[in-house]
Protein backbone atom coordinates (compact mmCIF):
# COMPACT_ATOMS: atom_id res chain seq x y z
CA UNK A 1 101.36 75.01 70.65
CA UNK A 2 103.64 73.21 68.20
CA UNK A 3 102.90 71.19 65.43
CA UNK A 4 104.76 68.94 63.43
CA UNK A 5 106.60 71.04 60.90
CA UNK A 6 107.95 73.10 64.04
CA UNK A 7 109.20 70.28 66.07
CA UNK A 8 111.46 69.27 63.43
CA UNK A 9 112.69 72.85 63.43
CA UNK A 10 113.72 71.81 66.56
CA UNK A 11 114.68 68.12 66.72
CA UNK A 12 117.00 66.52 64.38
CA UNK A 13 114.85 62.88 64.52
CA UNK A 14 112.48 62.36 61.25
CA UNK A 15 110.45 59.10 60.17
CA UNK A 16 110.34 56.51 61.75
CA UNK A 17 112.11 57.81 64.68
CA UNK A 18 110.12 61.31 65.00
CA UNK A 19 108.13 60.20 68.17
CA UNK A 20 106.24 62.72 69.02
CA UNK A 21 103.79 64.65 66.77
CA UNK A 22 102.54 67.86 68.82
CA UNK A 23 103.17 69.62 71.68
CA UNK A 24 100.32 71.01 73.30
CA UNK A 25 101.77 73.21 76.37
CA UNK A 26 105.11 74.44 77.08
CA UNK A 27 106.54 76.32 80.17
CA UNK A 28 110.15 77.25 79.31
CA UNK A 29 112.53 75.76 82.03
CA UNK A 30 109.44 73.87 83.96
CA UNK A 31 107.01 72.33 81.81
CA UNK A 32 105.92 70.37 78.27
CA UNK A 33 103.18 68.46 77.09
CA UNK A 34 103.02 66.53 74.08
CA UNK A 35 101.59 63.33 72.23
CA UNK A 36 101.84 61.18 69.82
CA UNK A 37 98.89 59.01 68.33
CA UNK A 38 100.13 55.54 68.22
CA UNK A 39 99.04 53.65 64.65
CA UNK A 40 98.79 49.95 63.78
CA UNK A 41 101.13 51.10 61.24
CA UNK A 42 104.46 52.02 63.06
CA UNK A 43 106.75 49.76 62.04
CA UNK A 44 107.40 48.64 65.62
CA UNK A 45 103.93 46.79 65.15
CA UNK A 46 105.46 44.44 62.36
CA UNK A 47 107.53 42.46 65.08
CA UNK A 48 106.06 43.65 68.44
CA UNK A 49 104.27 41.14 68.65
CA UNK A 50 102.23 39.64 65.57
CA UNK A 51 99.19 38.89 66.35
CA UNK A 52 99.68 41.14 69.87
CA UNK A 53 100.52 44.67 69.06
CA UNK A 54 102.02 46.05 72.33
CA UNK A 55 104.36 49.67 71.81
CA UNK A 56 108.06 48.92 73.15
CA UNK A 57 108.66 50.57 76.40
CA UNK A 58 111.65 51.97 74.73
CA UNK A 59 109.87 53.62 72.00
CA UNK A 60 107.62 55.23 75.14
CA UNK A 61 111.18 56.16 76.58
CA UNK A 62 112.07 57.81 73.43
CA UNK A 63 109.27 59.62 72.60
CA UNK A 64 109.39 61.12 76.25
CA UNK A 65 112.83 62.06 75.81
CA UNK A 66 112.34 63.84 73.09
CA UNK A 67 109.50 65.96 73.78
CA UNK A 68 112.05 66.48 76.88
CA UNK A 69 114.71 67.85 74.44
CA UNK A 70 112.22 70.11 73.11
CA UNK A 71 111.55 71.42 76.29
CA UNK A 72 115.61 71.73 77.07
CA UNK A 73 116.54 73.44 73.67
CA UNK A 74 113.45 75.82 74.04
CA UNK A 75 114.40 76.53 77.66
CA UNK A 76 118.17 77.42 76.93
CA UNK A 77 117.42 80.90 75.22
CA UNK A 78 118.48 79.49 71.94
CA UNK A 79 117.70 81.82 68.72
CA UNK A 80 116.13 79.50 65.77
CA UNK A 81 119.43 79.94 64.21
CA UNK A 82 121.26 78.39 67.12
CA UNK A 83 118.36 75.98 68.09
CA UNK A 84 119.61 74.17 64.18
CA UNK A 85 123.60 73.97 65.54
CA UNK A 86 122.50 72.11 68.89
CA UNK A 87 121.22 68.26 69.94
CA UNK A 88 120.79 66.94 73.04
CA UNK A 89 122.15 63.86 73.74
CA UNK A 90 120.72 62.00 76.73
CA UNK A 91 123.04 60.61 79.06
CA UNK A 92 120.79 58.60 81.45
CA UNK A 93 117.29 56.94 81.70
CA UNK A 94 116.59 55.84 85.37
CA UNK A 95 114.33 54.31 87.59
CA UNK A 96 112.02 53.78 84.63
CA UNK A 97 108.67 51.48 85.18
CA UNK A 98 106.13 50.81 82.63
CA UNK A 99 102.49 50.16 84.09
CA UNK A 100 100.33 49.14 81.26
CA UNK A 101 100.45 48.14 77.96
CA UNK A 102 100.88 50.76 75.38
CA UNK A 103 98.43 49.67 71.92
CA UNK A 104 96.85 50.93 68.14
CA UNK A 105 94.50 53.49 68.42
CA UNK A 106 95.96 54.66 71.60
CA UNK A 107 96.94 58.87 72.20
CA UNK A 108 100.04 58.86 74.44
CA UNK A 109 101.04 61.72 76.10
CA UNK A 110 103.92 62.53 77.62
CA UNK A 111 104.28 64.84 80.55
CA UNK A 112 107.36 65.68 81.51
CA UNK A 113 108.92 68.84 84.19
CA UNK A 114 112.31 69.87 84.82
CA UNK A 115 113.84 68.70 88.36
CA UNK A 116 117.22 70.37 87.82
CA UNK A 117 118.54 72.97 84.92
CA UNK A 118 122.48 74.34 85.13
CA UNK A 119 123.38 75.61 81.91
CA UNK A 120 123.67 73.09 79.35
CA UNK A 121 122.71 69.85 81.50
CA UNK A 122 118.75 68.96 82.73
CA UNK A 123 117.23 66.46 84.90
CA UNK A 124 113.51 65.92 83.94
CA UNK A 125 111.07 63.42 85.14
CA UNK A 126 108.75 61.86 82.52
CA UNK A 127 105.45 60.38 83.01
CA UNK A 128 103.46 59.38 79.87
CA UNK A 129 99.86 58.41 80.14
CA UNK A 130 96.86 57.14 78.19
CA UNK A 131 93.57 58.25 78.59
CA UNK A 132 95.16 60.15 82.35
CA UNK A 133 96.42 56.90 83.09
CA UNK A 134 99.86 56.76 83.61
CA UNK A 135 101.29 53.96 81.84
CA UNK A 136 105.30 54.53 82.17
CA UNK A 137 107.87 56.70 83.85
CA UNK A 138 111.48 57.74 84.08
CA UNK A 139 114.02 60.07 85.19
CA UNK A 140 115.77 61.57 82.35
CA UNK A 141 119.13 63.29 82.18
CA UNK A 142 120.71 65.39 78.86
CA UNK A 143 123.20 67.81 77.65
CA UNK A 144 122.85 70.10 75.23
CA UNK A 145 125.91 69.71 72.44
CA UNK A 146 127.51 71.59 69.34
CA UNK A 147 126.17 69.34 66.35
């Protein structure tokens, strides 16, 4: 549904902080699905952990909230023009768990649905999963903001 080259249309974050690399399905103001194949090459892998690769839980947290902006600037009725003067900054990460180790050569997907959306502020709840096992979750809350 998007690729690459339109989610940084949409989000401000590039290498090596662009953590998510297609979104698959969208529902404005309920829905998005996205992923993001995880490579013994991120640069995470360097010092997490030699000799162990294991993908930080906050790189999992990231990657979720930003296929979650996605999903709050497209569900704002932003023009493409406007979409490039906005960012959403989050403002909380709760109750987050992580159930299983995240590795190289895994496809994690993030799944994540709006629980509340009043104008510029949204409550989503993330799952992401590997292989449709869920392997961490969270409650996420942003704003949307002038740049």
């Amino acid at each position: 549904m998007l690729d690459i080259m339109e989610i940084q249309e949409i989000l401000p974050h590039r290498y090596p902080f662009l953590l998510v690399d297609r979104i698959t399905d969208m529902v404005e103001k309920e829905t998005i699905v996205g992923y993001k194949n995880i490579s013994i090459s991120e640069p995470a892998f360097m010092g997490h952990f030699p000799g162990h690769p294991i993908y930080p839980g906050v790189l999992i947290l990231e990657g979720m909230a930003q296929a979650g902006g996605i999903l709050a600037l497209k569900s704002n009725g932003l023009t493409n023009e406007q979409l490039k003067t906005k960012v959403i900054y989050f403002m909380s990460i709760d109750n987050a768990k992580f159930r299983s180790p995240v590795k190289p050569g895994d496809k994690l997907e993030y799944r994540v649905k709006v629980v509340k959306l009043r104008g510029t502020l949204i409550v989503l709840q993330g799952e992401a999963y590997v292989d449709d096992k869920l392997v961490a979750e969270a409650e996420l809350k942003a704003m949307i903001v002038d740049k």
